[in-house]
N, C-alpha and C. Protein backbone atom coordinates (compact mmCIF):
# COMPACT_ATOMS: atom_id res chain seq x y z
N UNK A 1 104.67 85.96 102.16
CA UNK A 1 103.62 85.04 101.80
C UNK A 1 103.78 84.61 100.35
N UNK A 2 103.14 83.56 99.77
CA UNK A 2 103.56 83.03 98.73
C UNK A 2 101.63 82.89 98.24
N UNK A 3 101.49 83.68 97.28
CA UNK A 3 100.40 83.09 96.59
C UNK A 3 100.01 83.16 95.27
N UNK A 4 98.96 82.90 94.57
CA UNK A 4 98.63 82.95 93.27
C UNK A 4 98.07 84.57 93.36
N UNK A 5 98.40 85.66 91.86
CA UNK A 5 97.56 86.78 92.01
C UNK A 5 96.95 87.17 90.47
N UNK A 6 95.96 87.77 90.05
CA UNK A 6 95.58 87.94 89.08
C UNK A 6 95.62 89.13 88.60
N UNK A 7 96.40 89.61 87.21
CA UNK A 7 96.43 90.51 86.62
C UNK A 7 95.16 91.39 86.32
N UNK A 8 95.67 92.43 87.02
CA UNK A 8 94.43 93.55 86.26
C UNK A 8 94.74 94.37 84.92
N UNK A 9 96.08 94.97 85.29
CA UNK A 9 96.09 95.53 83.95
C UNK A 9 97.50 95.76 83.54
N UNK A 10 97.42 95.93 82.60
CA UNK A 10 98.77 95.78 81.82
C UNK A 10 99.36 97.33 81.28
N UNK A 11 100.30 98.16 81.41
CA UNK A 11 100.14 99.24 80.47
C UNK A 11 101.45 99.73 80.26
N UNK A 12 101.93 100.36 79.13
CA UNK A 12 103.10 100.62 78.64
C UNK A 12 103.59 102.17 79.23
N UNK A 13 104.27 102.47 79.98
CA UNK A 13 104.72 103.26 80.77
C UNK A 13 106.32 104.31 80.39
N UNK A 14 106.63 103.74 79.18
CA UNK A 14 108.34 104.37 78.56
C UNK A 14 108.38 103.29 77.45
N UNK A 15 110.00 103.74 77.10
CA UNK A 15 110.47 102.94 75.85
C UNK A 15 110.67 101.58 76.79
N UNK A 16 110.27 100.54 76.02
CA UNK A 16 110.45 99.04 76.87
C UNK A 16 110.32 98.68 77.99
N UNK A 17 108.94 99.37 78.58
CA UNK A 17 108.94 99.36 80.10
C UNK A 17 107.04 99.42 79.73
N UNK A 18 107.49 98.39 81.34
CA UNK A 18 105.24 97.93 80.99
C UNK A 18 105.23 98.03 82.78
N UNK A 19 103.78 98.39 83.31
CA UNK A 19 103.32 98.53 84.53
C UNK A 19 102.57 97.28 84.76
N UNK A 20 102.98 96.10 85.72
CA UNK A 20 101.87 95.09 85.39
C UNK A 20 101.03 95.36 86.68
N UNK A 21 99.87 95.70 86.97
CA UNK A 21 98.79 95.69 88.05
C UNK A 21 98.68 94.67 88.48
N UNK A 22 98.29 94.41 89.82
CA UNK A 22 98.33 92.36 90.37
C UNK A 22 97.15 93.04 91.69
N UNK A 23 96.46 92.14 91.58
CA UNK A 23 95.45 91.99 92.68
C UNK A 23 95.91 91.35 93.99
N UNK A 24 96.09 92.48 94.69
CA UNK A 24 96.46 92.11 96.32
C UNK A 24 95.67 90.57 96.75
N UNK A 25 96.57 90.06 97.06
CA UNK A 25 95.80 88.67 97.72
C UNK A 25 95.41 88.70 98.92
N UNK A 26 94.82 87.98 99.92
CA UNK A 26 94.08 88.18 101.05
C UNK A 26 95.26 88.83 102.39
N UNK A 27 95.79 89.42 103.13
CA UNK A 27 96.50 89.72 104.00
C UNK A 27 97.86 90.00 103.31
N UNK A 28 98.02 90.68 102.11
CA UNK A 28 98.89 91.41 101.93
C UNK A 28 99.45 92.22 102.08
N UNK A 29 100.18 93.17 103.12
CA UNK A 29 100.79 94.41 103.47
C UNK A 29 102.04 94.43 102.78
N UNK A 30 102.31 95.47 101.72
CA UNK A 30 103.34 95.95 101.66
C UNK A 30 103.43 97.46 101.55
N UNK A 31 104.73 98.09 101.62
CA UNK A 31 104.66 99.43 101.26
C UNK A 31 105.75 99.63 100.37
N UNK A 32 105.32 100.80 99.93
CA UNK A 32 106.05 101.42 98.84
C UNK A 32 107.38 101.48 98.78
N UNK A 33 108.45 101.18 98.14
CA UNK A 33 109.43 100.45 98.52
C UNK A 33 110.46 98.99 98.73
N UNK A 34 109.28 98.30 99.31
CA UNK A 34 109.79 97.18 99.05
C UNK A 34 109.25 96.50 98.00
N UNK A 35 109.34 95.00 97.77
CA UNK A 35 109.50 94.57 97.15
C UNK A 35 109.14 93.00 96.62
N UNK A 36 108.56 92.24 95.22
CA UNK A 36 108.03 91.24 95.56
C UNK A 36 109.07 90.02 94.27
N UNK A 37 109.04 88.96 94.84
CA UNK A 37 109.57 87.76 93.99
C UNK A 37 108.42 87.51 92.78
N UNK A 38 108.29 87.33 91.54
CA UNK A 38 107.46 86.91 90.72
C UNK A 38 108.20 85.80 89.61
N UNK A 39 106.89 84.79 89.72
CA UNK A 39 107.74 83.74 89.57
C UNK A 39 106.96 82.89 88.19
N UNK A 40 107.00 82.27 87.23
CA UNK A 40 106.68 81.56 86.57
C UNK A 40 107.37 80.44 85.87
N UNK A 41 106.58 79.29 84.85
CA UNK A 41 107.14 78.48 84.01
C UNK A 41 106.90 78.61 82.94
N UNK A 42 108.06 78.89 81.82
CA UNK A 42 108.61 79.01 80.29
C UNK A 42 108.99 77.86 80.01
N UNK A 43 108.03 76.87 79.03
CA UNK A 43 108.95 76.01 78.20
C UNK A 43 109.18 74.88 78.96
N UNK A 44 108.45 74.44 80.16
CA UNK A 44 109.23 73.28 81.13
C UNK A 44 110.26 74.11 82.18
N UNK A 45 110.57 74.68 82.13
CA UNK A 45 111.56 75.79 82.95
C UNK A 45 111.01 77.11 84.05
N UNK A 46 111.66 76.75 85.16
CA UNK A 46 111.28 77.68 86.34
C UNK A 46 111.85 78.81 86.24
N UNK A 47 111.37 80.38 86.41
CA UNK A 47 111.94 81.57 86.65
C UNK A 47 111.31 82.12 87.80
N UNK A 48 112.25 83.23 88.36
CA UNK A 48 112.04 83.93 89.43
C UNK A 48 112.50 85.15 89.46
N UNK A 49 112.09 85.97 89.95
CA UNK A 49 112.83 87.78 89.55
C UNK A 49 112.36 88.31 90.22
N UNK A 50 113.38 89.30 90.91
CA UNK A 50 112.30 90.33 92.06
C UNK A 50 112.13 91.52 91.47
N UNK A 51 110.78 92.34 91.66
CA UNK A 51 110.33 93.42 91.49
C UNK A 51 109.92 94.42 92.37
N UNK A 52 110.48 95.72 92.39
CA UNK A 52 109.90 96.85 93.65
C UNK A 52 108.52 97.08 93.43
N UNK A 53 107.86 97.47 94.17
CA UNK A 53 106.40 97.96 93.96
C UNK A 53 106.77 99.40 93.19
N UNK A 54 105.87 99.77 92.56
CA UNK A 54 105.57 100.96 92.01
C UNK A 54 104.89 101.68 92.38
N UNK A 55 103.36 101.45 93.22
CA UNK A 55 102.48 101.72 93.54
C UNK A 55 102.75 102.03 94.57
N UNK A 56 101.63 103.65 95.09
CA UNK A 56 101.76 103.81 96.62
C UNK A 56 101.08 103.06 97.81
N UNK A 57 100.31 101.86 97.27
CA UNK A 57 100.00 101.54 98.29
C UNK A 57 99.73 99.73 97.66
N UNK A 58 99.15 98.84 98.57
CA UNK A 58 98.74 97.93 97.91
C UNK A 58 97.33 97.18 98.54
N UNK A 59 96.53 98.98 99.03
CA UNK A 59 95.18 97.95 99.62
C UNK A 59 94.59 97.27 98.68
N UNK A 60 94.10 97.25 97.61
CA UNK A 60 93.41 96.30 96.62
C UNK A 60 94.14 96.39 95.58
N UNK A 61 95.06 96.76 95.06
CA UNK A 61 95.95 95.83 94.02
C UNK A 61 97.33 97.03 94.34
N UNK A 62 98.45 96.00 93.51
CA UNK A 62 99.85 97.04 93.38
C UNK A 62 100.08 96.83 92.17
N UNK A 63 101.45 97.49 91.91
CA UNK A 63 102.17 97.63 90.94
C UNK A 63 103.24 97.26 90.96
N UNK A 64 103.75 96.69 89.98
CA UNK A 64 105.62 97.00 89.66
C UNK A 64 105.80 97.34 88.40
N UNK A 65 106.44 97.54 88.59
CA UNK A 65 107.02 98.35 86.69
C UNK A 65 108.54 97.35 86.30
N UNK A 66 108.42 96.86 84.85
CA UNK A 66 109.40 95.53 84.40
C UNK A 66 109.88 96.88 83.33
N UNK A 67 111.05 96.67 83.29
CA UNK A 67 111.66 97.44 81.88
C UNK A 67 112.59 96.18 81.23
N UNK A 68 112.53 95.94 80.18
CA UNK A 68 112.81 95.36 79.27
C UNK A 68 113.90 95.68 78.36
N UNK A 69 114.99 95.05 78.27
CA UNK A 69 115.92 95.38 77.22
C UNK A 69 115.54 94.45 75.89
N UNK A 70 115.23 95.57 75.01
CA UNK A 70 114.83 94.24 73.81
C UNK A 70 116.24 93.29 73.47
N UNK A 71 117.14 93.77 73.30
CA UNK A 71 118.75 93.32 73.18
C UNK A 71 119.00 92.04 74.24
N UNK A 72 118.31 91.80 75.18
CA UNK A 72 118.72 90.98 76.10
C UNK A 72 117.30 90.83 76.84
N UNK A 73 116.54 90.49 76.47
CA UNK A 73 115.32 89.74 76.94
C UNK A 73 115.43 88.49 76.44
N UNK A 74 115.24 87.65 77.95
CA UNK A 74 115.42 86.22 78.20
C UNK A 74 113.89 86.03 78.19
N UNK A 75 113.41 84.82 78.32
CA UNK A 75 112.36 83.63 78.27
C UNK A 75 111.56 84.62 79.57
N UNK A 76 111.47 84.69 80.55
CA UNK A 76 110.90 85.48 81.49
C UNK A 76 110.40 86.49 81.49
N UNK A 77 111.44 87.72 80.98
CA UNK A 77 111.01 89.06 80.33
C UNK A 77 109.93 88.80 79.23
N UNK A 78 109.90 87.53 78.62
CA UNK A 78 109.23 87.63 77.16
C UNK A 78 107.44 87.24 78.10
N UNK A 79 107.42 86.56 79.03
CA UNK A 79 106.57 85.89 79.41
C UNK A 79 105.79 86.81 80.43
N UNK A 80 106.63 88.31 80.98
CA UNK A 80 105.63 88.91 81.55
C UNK A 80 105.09 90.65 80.71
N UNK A 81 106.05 90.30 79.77
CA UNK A 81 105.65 91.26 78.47
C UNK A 81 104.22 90.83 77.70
N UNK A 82 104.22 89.22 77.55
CA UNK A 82 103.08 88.87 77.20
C UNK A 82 101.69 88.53 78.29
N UNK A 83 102.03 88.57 79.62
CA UNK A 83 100.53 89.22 80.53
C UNK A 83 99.25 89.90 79.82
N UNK A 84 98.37 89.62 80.14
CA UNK A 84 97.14 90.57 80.16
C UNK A 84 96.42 90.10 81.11
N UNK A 85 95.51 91.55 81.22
CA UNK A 85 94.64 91.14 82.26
C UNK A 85 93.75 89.98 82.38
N UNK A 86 93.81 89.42 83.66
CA UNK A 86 92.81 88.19 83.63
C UNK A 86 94.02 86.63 84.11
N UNK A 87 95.13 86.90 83.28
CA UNK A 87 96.08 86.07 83.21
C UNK A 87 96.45 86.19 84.89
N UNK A 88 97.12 84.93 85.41
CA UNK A 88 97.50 84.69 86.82
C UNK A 88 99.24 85.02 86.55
N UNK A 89 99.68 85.19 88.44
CA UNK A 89 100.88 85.07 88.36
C UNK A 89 101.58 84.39 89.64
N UNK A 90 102.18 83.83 89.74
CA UNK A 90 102.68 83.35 91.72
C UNK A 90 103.95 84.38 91.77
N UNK A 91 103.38 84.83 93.30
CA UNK A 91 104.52 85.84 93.65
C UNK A 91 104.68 84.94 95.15
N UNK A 92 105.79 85.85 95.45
CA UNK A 92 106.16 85.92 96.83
C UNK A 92 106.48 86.68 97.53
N UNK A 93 106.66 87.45 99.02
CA UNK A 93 107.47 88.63 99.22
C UNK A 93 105.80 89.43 100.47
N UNK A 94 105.85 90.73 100.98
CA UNK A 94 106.91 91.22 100.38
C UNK A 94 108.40 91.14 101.15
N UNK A 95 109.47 91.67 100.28
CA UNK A 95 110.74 92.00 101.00
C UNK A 95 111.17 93.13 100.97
N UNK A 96 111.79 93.37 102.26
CA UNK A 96 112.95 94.39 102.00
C UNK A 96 112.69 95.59 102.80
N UNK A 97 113.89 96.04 103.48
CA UNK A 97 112.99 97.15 104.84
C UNK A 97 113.82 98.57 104.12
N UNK A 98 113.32 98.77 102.77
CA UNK A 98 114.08 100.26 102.37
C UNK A 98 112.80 100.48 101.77
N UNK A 99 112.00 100.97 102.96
CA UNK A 99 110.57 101.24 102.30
C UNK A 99 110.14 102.75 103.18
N UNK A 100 108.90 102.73 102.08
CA UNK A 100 108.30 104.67 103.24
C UNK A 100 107.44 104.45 104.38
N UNK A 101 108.14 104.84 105.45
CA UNK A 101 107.45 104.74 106.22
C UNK A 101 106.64 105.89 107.26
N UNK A 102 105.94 106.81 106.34
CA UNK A 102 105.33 108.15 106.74
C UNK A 102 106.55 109.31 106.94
N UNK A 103 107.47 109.32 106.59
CA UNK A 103 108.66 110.29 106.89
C UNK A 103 108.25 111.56 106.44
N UNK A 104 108.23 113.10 106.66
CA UNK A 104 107.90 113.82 106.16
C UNK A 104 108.53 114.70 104.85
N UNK A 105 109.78 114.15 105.01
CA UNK A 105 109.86 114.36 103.56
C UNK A 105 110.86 113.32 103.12
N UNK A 106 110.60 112.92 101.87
CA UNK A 106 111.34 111.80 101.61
C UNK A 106 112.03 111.92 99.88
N UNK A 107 113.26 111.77 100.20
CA UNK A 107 113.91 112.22 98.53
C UNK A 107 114.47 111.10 98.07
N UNK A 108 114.28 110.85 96.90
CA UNK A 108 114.69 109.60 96.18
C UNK A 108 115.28 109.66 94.84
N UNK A 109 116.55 109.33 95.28
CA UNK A 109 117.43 109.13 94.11
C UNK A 109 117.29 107.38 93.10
N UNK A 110 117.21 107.92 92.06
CA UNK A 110 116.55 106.76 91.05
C UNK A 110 117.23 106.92 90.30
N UNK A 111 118.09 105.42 89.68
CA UNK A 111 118.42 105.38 88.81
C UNK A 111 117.83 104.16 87.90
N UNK A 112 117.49 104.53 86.46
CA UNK A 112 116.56 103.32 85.36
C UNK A 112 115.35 102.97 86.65
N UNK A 113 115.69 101.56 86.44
CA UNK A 113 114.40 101.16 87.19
C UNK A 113 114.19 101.30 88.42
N UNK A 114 114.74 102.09 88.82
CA UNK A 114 114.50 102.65 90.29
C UNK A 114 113.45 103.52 90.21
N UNK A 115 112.79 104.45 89.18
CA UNK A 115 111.71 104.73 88.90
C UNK A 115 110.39 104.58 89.29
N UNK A 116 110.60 103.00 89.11
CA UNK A 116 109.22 102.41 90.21
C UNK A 116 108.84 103.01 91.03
N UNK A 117 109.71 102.29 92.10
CA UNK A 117 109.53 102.72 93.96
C UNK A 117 109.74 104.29 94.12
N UNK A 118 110.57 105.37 92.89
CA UNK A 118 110.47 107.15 93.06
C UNK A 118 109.01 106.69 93.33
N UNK A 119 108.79 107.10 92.09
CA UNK A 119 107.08 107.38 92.12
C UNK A 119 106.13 106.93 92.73
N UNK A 120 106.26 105.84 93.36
CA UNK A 120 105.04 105.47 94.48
C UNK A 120 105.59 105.59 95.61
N UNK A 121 106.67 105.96 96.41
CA UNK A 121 106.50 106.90 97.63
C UNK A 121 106.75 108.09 97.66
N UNK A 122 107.08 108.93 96.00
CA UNK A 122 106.31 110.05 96.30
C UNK A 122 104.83 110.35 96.11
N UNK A 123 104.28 109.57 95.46
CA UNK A 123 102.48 109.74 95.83
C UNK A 123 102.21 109.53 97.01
N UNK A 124 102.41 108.51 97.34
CA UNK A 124 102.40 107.57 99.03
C UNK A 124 102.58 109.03 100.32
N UNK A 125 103.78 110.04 99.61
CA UNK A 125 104.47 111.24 100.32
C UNK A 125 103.47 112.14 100.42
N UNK A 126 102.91 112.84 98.92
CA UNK A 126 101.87 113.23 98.89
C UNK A 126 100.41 113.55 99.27
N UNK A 127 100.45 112.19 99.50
CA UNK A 127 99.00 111.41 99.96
C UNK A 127 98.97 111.58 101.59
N UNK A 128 100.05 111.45 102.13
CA UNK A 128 99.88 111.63 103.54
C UNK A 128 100.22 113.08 103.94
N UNK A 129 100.32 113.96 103.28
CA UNK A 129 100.51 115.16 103.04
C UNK A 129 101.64 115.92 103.47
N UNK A 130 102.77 115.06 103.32
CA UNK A 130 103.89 115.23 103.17
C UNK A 130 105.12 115.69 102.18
N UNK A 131 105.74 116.00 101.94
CA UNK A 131 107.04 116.62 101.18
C UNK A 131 107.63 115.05 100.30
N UNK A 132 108.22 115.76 98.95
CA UNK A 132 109.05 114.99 98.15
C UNK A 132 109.58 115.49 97.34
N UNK A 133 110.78 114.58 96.90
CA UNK A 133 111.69 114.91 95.72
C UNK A 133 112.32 113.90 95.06
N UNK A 134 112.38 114.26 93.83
CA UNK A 134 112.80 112.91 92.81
C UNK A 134 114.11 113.37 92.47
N UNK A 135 115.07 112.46 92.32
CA UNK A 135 116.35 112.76 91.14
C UNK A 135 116.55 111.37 90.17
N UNK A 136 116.22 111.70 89.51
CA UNK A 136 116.29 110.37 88.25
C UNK A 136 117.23 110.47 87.10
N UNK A 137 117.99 109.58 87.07
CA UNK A 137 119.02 109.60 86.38
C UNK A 137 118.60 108.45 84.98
N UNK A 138 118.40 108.44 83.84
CA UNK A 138 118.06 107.77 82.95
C UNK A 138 118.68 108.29 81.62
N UNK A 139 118.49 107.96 79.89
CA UNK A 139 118.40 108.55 79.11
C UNK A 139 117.34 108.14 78.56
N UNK A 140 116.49 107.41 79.34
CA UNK A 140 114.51 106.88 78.57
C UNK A 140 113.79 107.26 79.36
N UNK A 141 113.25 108.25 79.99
CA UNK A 141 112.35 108.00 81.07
C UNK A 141 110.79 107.01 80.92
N UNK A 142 110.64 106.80 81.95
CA UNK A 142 109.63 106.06 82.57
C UNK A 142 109.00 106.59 83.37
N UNK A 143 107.47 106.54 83.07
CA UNK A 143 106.47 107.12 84.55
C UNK A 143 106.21 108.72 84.42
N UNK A 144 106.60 108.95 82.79
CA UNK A 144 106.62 110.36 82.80
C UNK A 144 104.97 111.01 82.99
N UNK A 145 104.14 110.39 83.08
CA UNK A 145 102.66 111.08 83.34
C UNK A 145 102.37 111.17 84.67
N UNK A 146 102.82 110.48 85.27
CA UNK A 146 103.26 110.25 86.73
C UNK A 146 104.10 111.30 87.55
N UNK A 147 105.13 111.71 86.62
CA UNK A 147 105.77 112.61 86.79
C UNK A 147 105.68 113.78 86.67
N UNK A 148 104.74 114.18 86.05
CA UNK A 148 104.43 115.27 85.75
C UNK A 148 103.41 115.73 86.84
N UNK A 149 102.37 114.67 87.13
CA UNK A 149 101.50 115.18 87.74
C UNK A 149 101.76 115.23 89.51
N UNK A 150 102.68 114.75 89.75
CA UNK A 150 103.84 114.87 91.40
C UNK A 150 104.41 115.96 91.15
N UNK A 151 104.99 116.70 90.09
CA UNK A 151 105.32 118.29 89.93
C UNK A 151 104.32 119.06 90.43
N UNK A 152 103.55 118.89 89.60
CA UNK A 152 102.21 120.00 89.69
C UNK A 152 101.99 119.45 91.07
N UNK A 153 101.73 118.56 91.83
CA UNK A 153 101.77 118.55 93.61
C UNK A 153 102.47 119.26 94.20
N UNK A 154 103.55 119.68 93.79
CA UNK A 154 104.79 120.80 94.67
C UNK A 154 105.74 119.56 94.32
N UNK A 155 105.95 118.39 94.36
CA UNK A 155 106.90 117.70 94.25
C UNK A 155 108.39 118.34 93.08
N UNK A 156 109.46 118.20 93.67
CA UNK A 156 110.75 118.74 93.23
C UNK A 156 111.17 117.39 92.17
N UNK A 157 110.72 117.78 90.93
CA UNK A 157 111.85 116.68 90.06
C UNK A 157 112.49 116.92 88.85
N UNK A 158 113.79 116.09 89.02
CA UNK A 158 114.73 116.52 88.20
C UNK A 158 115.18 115.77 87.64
N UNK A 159 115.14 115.32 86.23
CA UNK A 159 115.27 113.72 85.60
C UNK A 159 116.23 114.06 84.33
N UNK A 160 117.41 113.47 84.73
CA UNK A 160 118.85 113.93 83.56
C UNK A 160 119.73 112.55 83.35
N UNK A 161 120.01 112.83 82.38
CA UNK A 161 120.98 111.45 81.65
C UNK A 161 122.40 111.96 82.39
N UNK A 162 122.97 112.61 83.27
CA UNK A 162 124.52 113.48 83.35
C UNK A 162 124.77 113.34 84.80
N UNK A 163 125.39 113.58 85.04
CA UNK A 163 125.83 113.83 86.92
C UNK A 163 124.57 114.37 87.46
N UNK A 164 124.42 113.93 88.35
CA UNK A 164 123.39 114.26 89.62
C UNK A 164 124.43 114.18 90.88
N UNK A 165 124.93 114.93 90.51
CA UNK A 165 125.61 115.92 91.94
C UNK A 165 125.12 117.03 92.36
N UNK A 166 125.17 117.77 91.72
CA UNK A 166 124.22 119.13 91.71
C UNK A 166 122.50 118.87 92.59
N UNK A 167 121.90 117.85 91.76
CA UNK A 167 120.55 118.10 92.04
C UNK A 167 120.60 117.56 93.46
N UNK A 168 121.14 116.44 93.48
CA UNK A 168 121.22 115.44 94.69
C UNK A 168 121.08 116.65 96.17
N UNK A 169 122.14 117.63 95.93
CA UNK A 169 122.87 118.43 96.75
C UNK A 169 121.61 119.38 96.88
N UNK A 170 120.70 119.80 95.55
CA UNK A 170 119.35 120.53 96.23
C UNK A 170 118.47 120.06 96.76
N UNK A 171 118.22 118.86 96.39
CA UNK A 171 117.24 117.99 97.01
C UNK A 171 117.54 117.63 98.04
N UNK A 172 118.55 117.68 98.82
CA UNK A 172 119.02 116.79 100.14
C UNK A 172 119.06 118.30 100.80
N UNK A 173 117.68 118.37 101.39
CA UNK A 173 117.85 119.74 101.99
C UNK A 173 118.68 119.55 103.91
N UNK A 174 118.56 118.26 104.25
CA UNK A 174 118.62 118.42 105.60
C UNK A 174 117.76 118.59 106.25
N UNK A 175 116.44 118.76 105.86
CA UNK A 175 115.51 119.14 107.00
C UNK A 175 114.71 118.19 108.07
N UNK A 176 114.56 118.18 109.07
CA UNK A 176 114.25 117.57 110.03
C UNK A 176 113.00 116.49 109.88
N UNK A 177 113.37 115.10 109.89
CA UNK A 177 112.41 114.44 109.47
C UNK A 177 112.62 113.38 108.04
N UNK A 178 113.79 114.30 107.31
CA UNK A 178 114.38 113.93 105.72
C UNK A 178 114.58 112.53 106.41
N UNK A 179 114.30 111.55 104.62
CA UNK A 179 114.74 110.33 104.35
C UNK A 179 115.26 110.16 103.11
N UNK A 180 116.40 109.74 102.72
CA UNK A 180 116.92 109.43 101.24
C UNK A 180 116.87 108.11 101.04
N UNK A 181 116.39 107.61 99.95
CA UNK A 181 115.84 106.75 99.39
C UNK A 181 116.71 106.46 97.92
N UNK A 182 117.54 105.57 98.03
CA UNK A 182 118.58 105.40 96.56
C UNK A 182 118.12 103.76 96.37
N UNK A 183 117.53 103.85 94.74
CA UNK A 183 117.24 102.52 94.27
C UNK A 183 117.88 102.68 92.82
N UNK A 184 118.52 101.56 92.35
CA UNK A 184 119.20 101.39 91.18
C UNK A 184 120.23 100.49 91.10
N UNK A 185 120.69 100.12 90.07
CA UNK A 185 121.90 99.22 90.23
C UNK A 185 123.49 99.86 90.73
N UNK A 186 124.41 98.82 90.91
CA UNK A 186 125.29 98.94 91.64
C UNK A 186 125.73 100.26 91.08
N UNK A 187 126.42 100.63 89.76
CA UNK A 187 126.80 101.70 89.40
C UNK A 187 126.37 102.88 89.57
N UNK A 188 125.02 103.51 89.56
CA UNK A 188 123.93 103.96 89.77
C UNK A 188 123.97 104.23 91.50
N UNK A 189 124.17 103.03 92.45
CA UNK A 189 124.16 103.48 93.96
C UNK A 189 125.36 103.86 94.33
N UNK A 190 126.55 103.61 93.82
CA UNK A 190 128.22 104.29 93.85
C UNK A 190 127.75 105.83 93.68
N UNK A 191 127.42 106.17 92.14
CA UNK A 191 127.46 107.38 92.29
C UNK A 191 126.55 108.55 92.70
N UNK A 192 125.62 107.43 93.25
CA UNK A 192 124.21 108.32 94.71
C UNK A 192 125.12 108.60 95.55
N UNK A 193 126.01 107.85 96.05
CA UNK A 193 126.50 108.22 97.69
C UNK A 193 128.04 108.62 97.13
N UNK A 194 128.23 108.94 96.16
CA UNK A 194 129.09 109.52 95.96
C UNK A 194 128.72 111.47 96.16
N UNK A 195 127.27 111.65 95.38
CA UNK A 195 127.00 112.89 95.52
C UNK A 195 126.29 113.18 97.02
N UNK A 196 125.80 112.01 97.31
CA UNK A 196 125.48 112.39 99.12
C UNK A 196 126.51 112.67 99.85
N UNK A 197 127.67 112.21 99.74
CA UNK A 197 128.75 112.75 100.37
C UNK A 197 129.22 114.15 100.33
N UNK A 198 129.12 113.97 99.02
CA UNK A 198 129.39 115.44 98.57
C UNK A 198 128.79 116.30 99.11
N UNK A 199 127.25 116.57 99.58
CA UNK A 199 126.32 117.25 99.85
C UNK A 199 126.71 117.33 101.48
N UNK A 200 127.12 116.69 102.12
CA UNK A 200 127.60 116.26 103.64
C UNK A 200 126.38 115.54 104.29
N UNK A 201 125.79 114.47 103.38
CA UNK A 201 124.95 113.68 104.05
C UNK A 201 125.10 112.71 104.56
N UNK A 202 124.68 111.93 106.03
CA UNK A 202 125.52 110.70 106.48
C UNK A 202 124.35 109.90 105.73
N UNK A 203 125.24 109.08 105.35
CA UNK A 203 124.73 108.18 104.32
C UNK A 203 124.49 106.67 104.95
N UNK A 204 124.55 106.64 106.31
CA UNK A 204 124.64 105.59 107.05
C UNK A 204 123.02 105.94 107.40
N UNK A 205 122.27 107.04 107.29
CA UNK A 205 121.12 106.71 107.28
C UNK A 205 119.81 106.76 106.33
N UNK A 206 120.67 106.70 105.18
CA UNK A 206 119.56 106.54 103.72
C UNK A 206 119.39 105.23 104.03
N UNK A 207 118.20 105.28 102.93
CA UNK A 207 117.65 103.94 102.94
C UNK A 207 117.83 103.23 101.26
N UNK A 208 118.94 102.21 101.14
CA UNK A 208 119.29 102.13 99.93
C UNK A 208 118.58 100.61 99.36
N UNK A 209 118.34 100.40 97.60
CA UNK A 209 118.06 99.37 97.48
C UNK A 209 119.22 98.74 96.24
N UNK A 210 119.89 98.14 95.71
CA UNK A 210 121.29 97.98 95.10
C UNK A 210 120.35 96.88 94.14
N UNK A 211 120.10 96.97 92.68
CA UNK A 211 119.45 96.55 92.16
C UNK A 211 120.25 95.43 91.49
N UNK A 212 121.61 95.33 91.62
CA UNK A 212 122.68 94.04 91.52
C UNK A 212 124.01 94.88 90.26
């Protein structure tokens, strides 16, 4: 669906990384996981960019989480850095079928902004009173209050700047019901299913998102 949505709230979440809140528009279903187009005009000039949800759910508003390279922020980045609440936005979406869909336990390998979609289907996991596990690969984290408080749930997380072979391999228990969940860019999803292999996971049935 394609519509206009209005910012609720704005909030700074890591180094160069903001959570923008958007008010679900009328017959919106998405889940945690996928993913929405957000679109505006800079200057006479059209932009478009897709964003994962962050949020576990999106009955009355969602989330995505934008991380920002100050070094390389274009006209777009600058324009949803400057949001506040109240301010409109046109999206589109949602997309994308690498989403949670009640699995009982669901492990998610994250790399940078793959962060997002960890953390809102492991609440989403939580919430339906189900099993989770994070492996996040960063050297900034993001969502760390978030993170902390999915620990203290029983949630398994393990967030390192270094190889995630090791953790990948504890977290990928095998157990009946498991879903792996790899979001991040191309480099980042090479060396997810590099350590899923390793672990002897068929990797033909994770659910991956390749952030380009």
């Amino acid at each position: 669906m394609d519509a206009t949505v209005t910012v609720s709230a704005v909030r700074d979440v890591g180094p160069h990384t903001i959570a923008l809140e958007l008010e679900s528009p009328d017959g919106f279903d998405a889940e945690p996981g996928q993913f929405v187009k957000l679109r505006g005009t800079v200057d006479g000039e059209d932009y478009a960019r897709f964003y994962t949800l962050s949020s576990p759910d999106a009955d009355a508003t969602f989330e995505v989480t934008v991380g920002v390279d100050p070094d390389e922020a274009g006209p777009f980045s600058q324009y949803l850095l400057d949001l506040a609440a109240g301010d409109t936005l046109e999206i589109s979406g949602p997309f994308g079928r690498s989403f949670y869909d009640g699995e009982p336990r669901a492990v998610v390998l994250a790399g940078g902004p793959g962060i997002g979609p960890a953390v809102g289907i492991a609440e989403a996991a939580v919430a339906g009173g189900n099993e989770a596990a994070i492996v996040y690969q960063t050297d900034a984290p993001a969502h760390e209050d978030r993170l902390d408080a999915l620990e203290d749930a029983g949630v398994s997380i393990v967030v390192t700047d270094g190889d995630i072979t090791d953790a990948v391999g504890d977290a990928a228990t095998g157990a009946e019901g498991e879903q792996i969940f790899v979001y991040g860019f191309a480099d980042f999803v090479d060396d997810a299913t590099a350590a899923l292999e390793a672990a002897s996971v068929d990797t033909d049935r994770a659910k991956f998102e390749n952030f380009g």
